[in-house]
N, C-alpha and C. Protein backbone atom coordinates (compact mmCIF):
# COMPACT_ATOMS: atom_id res chain seq x y z
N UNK A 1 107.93 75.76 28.56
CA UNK A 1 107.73 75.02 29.80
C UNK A 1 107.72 75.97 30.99
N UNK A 2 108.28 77.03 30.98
CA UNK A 2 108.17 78.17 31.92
C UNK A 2 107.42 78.83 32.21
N UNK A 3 107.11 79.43 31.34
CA UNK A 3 105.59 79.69 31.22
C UNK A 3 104.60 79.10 31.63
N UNK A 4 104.50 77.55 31.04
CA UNK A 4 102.96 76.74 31.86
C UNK A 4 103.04 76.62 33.37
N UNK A 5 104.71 76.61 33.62
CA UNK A 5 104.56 76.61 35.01
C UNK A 5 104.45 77.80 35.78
N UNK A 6 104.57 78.66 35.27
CA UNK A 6 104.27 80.00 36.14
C UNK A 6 102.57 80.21 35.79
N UNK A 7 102.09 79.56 34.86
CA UNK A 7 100.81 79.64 34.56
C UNK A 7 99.98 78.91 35.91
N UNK A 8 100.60 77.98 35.59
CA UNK A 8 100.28 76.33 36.61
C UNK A 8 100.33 77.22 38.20
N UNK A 9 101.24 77.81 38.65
CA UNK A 9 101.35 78.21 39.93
C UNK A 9 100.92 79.20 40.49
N UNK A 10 100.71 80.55 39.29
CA UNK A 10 98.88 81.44 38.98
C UNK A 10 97.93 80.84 39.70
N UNK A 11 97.71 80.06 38.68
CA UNK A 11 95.92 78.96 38.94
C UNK A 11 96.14 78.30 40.59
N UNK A 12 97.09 77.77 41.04
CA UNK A 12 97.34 77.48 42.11
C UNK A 12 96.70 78.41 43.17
N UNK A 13 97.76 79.31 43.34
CA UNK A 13 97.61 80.51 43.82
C UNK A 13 96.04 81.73 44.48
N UNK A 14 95.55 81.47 43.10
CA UNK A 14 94.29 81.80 42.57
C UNK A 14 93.34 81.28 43.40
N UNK A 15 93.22 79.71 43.18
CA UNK A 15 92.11 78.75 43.88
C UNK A 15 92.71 78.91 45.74
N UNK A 16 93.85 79.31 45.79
CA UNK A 16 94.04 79.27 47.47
C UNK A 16 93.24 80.11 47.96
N UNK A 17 93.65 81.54 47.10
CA UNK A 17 92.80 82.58 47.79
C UNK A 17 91.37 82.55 47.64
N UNK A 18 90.83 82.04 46.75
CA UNK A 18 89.27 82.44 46.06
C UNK A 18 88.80 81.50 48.20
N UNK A 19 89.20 79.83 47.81
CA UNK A 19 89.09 79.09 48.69
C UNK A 19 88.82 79.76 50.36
N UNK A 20 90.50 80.57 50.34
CA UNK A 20 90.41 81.00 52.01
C UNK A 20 88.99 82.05 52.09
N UNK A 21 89.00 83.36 50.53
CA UNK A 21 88.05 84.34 50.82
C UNK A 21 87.09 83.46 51.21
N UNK A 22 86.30 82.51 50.45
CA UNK A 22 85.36 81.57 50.83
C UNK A 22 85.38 81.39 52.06
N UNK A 23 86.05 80.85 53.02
CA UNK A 23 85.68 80.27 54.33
C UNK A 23 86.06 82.02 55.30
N UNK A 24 86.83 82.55 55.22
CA UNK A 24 86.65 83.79 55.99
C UNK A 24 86.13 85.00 55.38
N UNK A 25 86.39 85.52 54.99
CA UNK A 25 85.68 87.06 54.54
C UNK A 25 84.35 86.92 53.68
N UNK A 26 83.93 86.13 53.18
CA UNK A 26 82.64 85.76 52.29
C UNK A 26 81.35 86.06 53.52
N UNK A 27 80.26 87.42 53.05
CA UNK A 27 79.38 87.34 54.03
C UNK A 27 78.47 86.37 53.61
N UNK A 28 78.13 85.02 53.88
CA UNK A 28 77.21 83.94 53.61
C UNK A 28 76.15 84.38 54.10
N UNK A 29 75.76 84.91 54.94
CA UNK A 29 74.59 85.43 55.64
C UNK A 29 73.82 86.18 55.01
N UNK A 30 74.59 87.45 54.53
CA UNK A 30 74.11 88.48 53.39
C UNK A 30 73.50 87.66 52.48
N UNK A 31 74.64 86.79 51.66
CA UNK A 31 74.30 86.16 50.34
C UNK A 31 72.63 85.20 50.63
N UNK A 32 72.60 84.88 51.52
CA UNK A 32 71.23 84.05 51.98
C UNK A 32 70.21 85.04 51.89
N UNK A 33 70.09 85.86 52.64
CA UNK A 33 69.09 87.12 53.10
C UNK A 33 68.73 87.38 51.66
N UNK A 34 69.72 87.99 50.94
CA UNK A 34 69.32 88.58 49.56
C UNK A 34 68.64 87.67 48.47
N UNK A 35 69.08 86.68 48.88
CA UNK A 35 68.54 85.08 47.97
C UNK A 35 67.03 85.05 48.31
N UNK A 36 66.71 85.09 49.65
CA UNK A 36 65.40 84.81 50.42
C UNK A 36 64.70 85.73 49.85
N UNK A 37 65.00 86.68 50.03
CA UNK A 37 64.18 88.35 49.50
C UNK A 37 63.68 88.09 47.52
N UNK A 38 64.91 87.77 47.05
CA UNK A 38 64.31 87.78 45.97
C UNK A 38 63.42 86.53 45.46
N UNK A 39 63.31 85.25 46.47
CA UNK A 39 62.78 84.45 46.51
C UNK A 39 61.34 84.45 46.61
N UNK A 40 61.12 85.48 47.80
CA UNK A 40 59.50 86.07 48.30
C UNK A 40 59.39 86.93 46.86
N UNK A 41 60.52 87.78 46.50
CA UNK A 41 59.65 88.69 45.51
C UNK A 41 59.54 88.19 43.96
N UNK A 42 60.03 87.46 43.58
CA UNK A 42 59.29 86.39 42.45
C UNK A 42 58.39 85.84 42.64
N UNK A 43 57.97 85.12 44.00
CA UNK A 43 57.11 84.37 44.39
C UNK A 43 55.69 85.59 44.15
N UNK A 44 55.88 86.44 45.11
CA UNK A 44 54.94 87.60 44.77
C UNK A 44 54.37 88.12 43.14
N UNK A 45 55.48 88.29 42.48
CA UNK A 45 55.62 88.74 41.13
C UNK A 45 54.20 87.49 40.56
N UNK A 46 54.73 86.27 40.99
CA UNK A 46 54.09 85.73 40.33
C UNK A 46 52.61 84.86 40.43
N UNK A 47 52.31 85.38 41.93
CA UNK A 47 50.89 85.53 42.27
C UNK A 47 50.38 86.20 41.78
N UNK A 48 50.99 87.73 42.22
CA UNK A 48 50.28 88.47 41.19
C UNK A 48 50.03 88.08 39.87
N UNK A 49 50.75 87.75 39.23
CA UNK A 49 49.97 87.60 37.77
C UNK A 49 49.10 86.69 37.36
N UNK A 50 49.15 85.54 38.17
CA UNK A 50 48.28 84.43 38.27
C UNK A 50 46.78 85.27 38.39
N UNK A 51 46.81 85.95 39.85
CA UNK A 51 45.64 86.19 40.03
C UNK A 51 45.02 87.38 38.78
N UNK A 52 45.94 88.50 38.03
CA UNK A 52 45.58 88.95 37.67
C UNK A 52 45.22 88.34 36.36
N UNK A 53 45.18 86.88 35.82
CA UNK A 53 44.78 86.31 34.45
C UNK A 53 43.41 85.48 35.35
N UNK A 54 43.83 84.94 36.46
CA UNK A 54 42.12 84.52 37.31
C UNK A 54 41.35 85.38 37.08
N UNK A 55 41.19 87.03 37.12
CA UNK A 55 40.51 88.08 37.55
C UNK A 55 39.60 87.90 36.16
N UNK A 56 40.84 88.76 35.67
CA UNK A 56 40.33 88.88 34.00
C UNK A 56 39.40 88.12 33.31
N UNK A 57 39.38 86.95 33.74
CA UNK A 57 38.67 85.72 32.91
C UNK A 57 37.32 85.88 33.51
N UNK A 58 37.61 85.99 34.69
CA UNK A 58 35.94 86.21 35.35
C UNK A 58 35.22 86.83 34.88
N UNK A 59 35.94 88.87 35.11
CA UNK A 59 35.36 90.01 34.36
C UNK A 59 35.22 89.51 33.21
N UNK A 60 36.09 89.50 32.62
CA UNK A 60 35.84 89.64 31.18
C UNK A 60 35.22 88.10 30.22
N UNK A 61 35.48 87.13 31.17
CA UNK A 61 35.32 85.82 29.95
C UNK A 61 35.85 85.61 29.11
N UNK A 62 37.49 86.41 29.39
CA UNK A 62 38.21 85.93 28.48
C UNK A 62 39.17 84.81 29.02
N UNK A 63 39.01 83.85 27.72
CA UNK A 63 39.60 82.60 28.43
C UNK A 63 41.35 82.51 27.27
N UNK A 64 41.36 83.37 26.80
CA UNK A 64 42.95 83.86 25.68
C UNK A 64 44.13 84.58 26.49
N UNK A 65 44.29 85.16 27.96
CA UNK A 65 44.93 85.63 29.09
C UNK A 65 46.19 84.30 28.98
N UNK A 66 47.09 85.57 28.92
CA UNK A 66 48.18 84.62 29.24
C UNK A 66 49.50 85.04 30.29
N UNK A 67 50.37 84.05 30.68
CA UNK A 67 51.12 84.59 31.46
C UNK A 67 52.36 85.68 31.07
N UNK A 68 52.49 87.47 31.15
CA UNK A 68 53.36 87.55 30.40
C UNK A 68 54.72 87.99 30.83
N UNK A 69 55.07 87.91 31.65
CA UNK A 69 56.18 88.19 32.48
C UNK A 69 57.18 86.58 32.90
């Protein structure tokens, strides 16, 4: 029983701080920016490949192009 409760008051403990880092020291701003960025660069990633199976089919008439990334 000592144990769960020193376990129990760990986990307590734990969620206070995770909680406070959350509302003060957490750069949310950063975390957005970097989200956005990799947002445009998938988005990119995957024009590109679109267009490069559009291309292909033209040149080549091949209609077997697939997406591979």
């Amino acid at each position: 029983m000592v144990v769960q409760d020193a376990m129990c008051c760990a986990a307590m403990r734990i969620m206070d701080v995770r909680a406070a880092y959350c509302v003060e020291d957490f750069e949310w701003e950063m975390c957005r920016k970097i989200a956005r960025q990799d947002m445009k660069d998938a988005n990119v990633n995957l024009m590109r490949q679109y267009a490069d199976i559009a291309f292909a089919k033209k040149v080549d008439g091949n209609n077997e192009a697939h997406l591979s990334k």
